[in-house]
C-alpha atoms as a PDB file:
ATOM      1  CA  UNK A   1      -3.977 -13.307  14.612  1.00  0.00           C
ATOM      2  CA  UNK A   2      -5.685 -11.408  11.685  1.00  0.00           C
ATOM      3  CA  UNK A   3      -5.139 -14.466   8.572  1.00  0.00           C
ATOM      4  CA  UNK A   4      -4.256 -12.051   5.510  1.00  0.00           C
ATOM      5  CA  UNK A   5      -4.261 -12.596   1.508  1.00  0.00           C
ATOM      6  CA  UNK A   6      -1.472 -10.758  -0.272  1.00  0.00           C
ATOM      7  CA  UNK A   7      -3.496 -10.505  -3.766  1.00  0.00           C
ATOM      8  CA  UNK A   8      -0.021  -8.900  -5.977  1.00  0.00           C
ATOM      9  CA  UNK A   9       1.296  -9.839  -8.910  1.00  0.00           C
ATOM     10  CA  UNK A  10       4.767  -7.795  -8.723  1.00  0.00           C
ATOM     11  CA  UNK A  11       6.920 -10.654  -6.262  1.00  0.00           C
ATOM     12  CA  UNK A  12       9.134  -7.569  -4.729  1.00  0.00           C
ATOM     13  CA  UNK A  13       5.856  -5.725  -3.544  1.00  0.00           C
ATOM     14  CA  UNK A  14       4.203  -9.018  -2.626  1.00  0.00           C
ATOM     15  CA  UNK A  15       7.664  -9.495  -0.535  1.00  0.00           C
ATOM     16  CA  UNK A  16       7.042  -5.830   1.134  1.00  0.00           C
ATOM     17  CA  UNK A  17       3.680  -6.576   2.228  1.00  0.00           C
ATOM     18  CA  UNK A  18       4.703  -9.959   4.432  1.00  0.00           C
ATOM     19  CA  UNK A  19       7.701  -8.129   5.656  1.00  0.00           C
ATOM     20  CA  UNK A  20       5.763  -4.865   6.502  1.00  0.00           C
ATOM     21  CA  UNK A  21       3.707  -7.000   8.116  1.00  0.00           C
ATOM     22  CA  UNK A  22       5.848  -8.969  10.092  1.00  0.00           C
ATOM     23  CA  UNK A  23       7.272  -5.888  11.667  1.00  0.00           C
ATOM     24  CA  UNK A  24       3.738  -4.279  12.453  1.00  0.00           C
ATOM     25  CA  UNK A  25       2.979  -8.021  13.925  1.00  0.00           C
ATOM     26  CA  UNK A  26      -0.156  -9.313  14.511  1.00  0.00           C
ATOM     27  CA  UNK A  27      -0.469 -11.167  11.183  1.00  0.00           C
ATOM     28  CA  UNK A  28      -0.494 -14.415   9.723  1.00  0.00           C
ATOM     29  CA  UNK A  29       0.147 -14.597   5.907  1.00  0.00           C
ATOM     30  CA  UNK A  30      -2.250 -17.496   4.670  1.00  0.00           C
ATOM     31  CA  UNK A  31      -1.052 -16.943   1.149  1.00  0.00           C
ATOM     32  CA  UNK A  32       0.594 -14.945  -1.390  1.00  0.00           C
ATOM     33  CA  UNK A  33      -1.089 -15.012  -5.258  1.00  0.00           C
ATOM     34  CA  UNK A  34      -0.803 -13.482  -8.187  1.00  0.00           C
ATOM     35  CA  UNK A  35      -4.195 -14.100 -10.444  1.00  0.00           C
ATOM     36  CA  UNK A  36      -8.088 -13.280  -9.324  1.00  0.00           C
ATOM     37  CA  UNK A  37      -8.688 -17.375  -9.625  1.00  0.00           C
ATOM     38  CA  UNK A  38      -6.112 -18.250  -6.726  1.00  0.00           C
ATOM     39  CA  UNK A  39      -7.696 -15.540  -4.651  1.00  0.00           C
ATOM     40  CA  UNK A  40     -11.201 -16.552  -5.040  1.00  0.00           C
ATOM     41  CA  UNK A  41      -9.886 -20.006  -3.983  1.00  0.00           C
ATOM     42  CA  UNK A  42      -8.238 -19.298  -1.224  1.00  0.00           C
ATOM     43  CA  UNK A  43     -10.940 -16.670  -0.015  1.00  0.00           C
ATOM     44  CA  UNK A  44     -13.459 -19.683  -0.356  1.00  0.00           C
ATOM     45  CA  UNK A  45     -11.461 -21.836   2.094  1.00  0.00           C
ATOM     46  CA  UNK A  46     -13.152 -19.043   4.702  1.00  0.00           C
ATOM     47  CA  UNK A  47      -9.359 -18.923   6.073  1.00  0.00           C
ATOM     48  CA  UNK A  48      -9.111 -14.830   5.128  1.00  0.00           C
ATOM     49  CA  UNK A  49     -10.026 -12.087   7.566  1.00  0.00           C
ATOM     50  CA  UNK A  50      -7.917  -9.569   5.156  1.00  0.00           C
ATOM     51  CA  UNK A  51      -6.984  -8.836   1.660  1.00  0.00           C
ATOM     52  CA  UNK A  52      -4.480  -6.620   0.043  1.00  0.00           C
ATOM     53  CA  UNK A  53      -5.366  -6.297  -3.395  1.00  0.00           C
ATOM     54  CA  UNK A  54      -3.909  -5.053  -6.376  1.00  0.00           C
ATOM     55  CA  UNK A  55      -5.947  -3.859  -9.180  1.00  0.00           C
ATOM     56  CA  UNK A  56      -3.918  -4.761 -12.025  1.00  0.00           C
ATOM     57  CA  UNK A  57      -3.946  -8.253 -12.342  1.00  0.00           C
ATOM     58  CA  UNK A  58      -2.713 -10.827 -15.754  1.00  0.00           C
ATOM     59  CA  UNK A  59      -6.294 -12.567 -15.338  1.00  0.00           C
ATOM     60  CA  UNK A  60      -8.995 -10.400 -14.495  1.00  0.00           C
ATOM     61  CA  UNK A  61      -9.672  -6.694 -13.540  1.00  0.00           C
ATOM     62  CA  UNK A  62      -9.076  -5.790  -9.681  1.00  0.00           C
ATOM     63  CA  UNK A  63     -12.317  -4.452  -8.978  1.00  0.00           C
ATOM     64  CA  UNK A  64     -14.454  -7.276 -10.568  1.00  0.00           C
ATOM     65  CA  UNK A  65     -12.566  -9.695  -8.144  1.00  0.00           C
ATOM     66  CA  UNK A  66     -13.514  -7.020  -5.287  1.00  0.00           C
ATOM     67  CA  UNK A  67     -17.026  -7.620  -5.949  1.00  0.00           C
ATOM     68  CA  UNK A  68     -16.846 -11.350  -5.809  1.00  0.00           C
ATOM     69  CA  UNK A  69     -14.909 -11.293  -2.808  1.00  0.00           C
ATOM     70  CA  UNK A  70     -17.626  -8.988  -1.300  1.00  0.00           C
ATOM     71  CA  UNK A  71     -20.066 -11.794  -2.323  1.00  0.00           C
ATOM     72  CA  UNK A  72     -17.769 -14.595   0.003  1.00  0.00           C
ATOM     73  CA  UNK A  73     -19.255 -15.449   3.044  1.00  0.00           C
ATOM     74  CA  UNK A  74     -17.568 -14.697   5.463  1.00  0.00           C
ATOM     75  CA  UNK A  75     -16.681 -11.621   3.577  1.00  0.00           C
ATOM     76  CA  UNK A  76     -12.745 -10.484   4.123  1.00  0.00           C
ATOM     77  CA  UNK A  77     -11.829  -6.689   4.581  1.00  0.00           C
ATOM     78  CA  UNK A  78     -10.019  -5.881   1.607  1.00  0.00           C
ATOM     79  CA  UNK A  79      -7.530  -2.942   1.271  1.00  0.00           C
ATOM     80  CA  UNK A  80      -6.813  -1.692  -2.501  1.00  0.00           C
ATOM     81  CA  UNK A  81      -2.943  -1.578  -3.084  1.00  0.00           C
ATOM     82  CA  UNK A  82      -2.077  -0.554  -6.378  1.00  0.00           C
ATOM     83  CA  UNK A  83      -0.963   2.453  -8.650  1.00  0.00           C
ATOM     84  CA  UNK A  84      -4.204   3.096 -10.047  1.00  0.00           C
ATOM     85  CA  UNK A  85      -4.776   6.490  -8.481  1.00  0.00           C
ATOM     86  CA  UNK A  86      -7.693   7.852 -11.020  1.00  0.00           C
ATOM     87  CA  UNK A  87     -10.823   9.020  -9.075  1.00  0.00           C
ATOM     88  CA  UNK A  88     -13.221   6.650 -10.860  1.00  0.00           C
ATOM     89  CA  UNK A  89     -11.363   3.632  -9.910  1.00  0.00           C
ATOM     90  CA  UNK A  90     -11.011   4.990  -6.321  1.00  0.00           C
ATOM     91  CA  UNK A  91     -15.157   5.083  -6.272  1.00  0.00           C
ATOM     92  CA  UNK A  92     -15.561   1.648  -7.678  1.00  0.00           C
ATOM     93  CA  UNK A  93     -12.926  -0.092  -5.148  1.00  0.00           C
ATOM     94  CA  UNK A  94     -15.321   1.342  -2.599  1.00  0.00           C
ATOM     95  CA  UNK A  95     -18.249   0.659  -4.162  1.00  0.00           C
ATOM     96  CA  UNK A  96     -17.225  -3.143  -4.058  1.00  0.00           C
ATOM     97  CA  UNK A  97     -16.269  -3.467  -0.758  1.00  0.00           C
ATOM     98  CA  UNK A  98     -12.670  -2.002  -0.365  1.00  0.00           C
ATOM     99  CA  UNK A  99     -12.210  -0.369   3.437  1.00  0.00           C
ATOM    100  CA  UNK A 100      -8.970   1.946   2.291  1.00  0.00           C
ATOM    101  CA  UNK A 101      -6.655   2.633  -0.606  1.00  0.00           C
ATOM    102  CA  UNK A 102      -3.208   2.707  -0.434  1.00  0.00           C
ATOM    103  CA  UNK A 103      -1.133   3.850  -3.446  1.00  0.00           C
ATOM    104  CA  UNK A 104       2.370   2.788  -4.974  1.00  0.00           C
ATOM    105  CA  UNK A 105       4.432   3.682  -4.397  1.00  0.00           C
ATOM    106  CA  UNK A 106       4.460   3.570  -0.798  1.00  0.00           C
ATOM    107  CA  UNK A 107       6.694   3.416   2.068  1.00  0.00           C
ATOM    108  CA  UNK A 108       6.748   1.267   5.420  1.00  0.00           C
ATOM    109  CA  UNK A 109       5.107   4.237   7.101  1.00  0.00           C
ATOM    110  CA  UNK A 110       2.446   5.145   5.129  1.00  0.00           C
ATOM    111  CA  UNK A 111       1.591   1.099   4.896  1.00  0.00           C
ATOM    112  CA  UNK A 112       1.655   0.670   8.733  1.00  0.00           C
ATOM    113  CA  UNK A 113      -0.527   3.635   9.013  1.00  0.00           C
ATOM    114  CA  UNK A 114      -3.638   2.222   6.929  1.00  0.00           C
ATOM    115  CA  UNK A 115      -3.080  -0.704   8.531  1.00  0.00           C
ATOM    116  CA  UNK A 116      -2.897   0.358  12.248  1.00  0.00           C
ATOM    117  CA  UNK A 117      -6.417   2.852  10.708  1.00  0.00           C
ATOM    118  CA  UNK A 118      -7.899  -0.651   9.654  1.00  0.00           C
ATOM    119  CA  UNK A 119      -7.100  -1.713  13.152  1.00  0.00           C
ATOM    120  CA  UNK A 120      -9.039   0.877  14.519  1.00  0.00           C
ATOM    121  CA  UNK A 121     -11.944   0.518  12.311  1.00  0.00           C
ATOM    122  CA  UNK A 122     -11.773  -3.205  13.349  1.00  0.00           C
ATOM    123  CA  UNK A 123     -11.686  -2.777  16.992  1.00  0.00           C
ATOM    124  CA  UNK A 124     -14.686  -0.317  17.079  1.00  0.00           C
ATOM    125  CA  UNK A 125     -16.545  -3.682  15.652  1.00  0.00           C
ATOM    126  CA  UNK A 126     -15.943  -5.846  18.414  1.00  0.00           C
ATOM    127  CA  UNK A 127     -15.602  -9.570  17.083  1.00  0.00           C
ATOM    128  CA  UNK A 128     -17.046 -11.106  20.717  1.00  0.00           C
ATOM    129  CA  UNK A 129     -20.147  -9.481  20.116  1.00  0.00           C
ATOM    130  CA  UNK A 130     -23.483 -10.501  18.348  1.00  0.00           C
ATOM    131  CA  UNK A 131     -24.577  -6.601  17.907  1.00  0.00           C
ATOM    132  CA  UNK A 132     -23.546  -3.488  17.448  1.00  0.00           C
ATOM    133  CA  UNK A 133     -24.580  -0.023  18.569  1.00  0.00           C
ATOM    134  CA  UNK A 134     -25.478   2.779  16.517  1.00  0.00           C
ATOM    135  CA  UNK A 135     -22.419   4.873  17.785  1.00  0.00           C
ATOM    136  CA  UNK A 136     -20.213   1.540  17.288  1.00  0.00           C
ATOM    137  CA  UNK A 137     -21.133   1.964  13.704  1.00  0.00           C
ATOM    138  CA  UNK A 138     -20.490   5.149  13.487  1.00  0.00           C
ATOM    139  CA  UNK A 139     -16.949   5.012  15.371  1.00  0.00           C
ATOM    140  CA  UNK A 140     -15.933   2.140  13.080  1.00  0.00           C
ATOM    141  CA  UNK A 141     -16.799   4.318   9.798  1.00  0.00           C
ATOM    142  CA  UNK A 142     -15.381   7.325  11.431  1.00  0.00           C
ATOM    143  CA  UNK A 143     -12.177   5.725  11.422  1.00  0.00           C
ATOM    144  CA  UNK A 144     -12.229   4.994   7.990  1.00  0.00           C
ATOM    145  CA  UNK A 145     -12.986   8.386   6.853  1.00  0.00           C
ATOM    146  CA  UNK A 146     -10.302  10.150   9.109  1.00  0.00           C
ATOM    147  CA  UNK A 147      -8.033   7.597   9.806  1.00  0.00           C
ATOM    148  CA  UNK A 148      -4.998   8.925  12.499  1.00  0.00           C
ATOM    149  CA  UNK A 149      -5.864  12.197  13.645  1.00  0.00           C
ATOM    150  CA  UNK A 150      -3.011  13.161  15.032  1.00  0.00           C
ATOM    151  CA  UNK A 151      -0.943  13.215  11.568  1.00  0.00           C
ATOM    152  CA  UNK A 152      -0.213  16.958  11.190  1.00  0.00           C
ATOM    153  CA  UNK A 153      -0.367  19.645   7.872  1.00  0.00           C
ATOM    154  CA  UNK A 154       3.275  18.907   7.915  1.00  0.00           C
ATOM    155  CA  UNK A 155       3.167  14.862   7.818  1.00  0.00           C
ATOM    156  CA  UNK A 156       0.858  14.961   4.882  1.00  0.00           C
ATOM    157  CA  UNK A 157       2.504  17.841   2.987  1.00  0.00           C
ATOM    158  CA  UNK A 158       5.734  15.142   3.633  1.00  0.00           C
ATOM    159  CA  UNK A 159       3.589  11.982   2.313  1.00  0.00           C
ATOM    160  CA  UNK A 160       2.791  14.276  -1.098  1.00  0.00           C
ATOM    161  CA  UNK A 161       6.658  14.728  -1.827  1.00  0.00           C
ATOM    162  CA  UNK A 162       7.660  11.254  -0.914  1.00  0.00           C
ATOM    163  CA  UNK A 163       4.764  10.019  -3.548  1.00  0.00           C
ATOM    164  CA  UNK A 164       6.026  12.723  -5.805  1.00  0.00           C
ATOM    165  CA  UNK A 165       9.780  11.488  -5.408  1.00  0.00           C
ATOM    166  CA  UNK A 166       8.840   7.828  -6.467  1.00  0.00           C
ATOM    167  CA  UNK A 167       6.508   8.531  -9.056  1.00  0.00           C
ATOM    168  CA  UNK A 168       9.614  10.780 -11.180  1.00  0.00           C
ATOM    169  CA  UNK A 169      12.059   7.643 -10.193  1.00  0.00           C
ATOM    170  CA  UNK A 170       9.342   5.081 -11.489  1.00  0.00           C
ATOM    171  CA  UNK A 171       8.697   7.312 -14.762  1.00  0.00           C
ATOM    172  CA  UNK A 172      12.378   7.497 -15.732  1.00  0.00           C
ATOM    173  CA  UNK A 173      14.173   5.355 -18.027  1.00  0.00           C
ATOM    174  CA  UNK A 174      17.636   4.966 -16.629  1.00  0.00           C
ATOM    175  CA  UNK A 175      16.904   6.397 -12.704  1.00  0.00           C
ATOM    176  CA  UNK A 176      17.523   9.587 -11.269  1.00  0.00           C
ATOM    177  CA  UNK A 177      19.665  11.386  -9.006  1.00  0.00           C
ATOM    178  CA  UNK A 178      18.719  13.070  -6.082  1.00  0.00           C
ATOM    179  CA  UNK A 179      19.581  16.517  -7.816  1.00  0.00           C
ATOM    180  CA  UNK A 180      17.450  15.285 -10.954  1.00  0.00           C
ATOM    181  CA  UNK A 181      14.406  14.515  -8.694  1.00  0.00           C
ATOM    182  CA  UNK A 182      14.669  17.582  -6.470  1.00  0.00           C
ATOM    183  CA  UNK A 183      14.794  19.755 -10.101  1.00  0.00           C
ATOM    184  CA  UNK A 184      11.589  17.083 -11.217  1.00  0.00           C
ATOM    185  CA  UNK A 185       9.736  17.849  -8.058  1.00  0.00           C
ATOM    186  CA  UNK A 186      10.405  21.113  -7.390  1.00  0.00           C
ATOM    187  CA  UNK A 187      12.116  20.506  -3.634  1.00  0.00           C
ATOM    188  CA  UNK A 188      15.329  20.881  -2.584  1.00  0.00           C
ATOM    189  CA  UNK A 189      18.150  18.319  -2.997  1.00  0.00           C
ATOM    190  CA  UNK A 190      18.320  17.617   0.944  1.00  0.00           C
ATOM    191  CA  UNK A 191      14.573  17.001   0.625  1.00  0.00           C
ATOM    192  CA  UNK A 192      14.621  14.633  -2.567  1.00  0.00           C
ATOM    193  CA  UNK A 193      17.584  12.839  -0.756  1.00  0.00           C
ATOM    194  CA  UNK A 194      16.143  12.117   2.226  1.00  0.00           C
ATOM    195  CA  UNK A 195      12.939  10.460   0.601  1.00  0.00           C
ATOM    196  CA  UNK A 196      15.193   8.902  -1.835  1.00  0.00           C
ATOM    197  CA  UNK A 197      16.722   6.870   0.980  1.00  0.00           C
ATOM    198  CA  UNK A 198      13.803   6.113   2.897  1.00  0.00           C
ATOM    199  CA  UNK A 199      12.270   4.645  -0.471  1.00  0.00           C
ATOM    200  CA  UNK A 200      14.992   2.753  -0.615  1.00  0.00           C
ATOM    201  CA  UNK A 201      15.165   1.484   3.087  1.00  0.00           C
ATOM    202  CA  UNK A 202      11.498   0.626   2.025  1.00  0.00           C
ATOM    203  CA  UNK A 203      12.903  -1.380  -1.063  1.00  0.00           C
ATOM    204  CA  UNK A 204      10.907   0.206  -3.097  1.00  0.00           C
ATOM    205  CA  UNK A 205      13.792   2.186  -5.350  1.00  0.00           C
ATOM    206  CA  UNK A 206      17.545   0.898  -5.651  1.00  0.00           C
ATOM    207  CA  UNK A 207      20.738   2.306  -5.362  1.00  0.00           C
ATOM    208  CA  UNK A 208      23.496   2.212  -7.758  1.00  0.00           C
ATOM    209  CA  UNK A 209      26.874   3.905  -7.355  1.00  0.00           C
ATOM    210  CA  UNK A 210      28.684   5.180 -10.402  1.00  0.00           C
ATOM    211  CA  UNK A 211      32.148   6.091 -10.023  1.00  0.00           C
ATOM    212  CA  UNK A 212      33.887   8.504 -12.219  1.00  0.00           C
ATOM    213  CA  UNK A 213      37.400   9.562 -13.408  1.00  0.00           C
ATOM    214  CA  UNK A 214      37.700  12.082 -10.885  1.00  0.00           C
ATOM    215  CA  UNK A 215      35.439  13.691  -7.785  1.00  0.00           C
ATOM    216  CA  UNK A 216      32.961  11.999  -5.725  1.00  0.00           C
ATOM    217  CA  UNK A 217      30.871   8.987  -6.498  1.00  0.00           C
ATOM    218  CA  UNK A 218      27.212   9.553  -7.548  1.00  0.00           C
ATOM    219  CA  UNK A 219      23.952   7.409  -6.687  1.00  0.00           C
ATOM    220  CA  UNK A 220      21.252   6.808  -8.982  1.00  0.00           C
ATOM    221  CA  UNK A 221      17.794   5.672  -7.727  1.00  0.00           C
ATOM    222  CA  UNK A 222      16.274   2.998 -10.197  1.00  0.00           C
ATOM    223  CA  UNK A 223      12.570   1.625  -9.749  1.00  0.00           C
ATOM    224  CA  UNK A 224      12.350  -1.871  -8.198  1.00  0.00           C
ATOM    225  CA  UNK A 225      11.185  -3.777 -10.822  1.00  0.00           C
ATOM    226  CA  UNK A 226      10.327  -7.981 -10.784  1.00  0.00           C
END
């Protein structure tokens, strides 16, 4: 079992990660915090193989907590989680340590696939071995750096409107409709509908079903909030 720290701060993404985890399997969930303290105490225990970390935290900035995990010994893997998507902080997380970035919002899909890439990356470094070969090293980091090669022009061009569809739900002020985000994003209302529901199979967005005086009921998408 690969013993994981869910560094989040928002309880309903916190709640995502064990239960996207649970259905990948494979996992044990030492501990869930919310500060950079309770993670460098936990970490300390030497009880952490894994951390998903968010890089907006109440007590401390994300990245500085990066470095001092990278300075734990034995250092965990840490994955960046978090809607901080400028290019700067992207080169820092790595800088300190971070294997992969995944950014909210996100769906069970596009979580499972950084995981199952960190999986990869993990079994090219075999744990039942004292050394490594040159092309070891290189397989592990080559996995980082592609991650699933199979994922087609189509599949990412997909992953772009489903991050485009949550980021015009989690900007409005009252929700949208899936005829408001298809007119925000520029796809068509089947499109915006269908990522609309799969965000909220994710539980990432919410539904809520007005009824009117007369014709058929409409659903607005709200951001999940804590």
């Amino acid at each position: 079992m690969i013993r994981v720290l869910i560094v989040e701060d928002e309880p309903v993404i916190a709640q995502a990660h064990r239960e996207y985890l649970g259905r990948i399997g494979g996992f044990e969930v030492v501990d869930v915090v919310v500060t950079a303290q309770e993670a460098m105490r936990v970490a300390r225990g030497g009880r952490v193989d894994l951390v998903l970390l968010d890089l907006g935290l109440p007590d401390a900035r994300g990245l500085d907590l990066a470095g001092a995990l990278s300075g734990v010994r034995p250092a965990p893997d840490m994955i960046a989680i978090t809607a901080q998507r400028d290019l700067q902080s992207v080169r820092d997380a790595m800088s300190r340590g971070v294997l992969l970035y995944l950014l909210k919002p996100f769906t069970f899909a596009a979580f499972r696939e950084k995981i199952e890439q960190y999986l990869r990356y993990r079994g090219a470094l075999a744990a039942d071995t004292d050394a490594v070969s040159q092309r070891d090293v290189d397989r592990a980091l080559a996995e980082l750096r592609t991650g699933d090669s199979r994922r087609s022009t189509a599949a990412g061009a997909a992953a772009e409107t489903r991050d485009a569809v949550g980021r015009a739900v989690r900007d409005s002020a009252d929700g949208l409709t899936a005829s408001e985000v298809a007119r925000a994003v520029g796809t068509s209302r089947v499109t915006a509908w269908r990522h609309l529901e799969r965000l909220a199979e994710d539980r990432v967005v919410d539904r809520d079903t007005q009824y009117g005086s007369a014709g058929r009921p409409q659903v607005r998408y709200r951001w999940r909030r804590r």
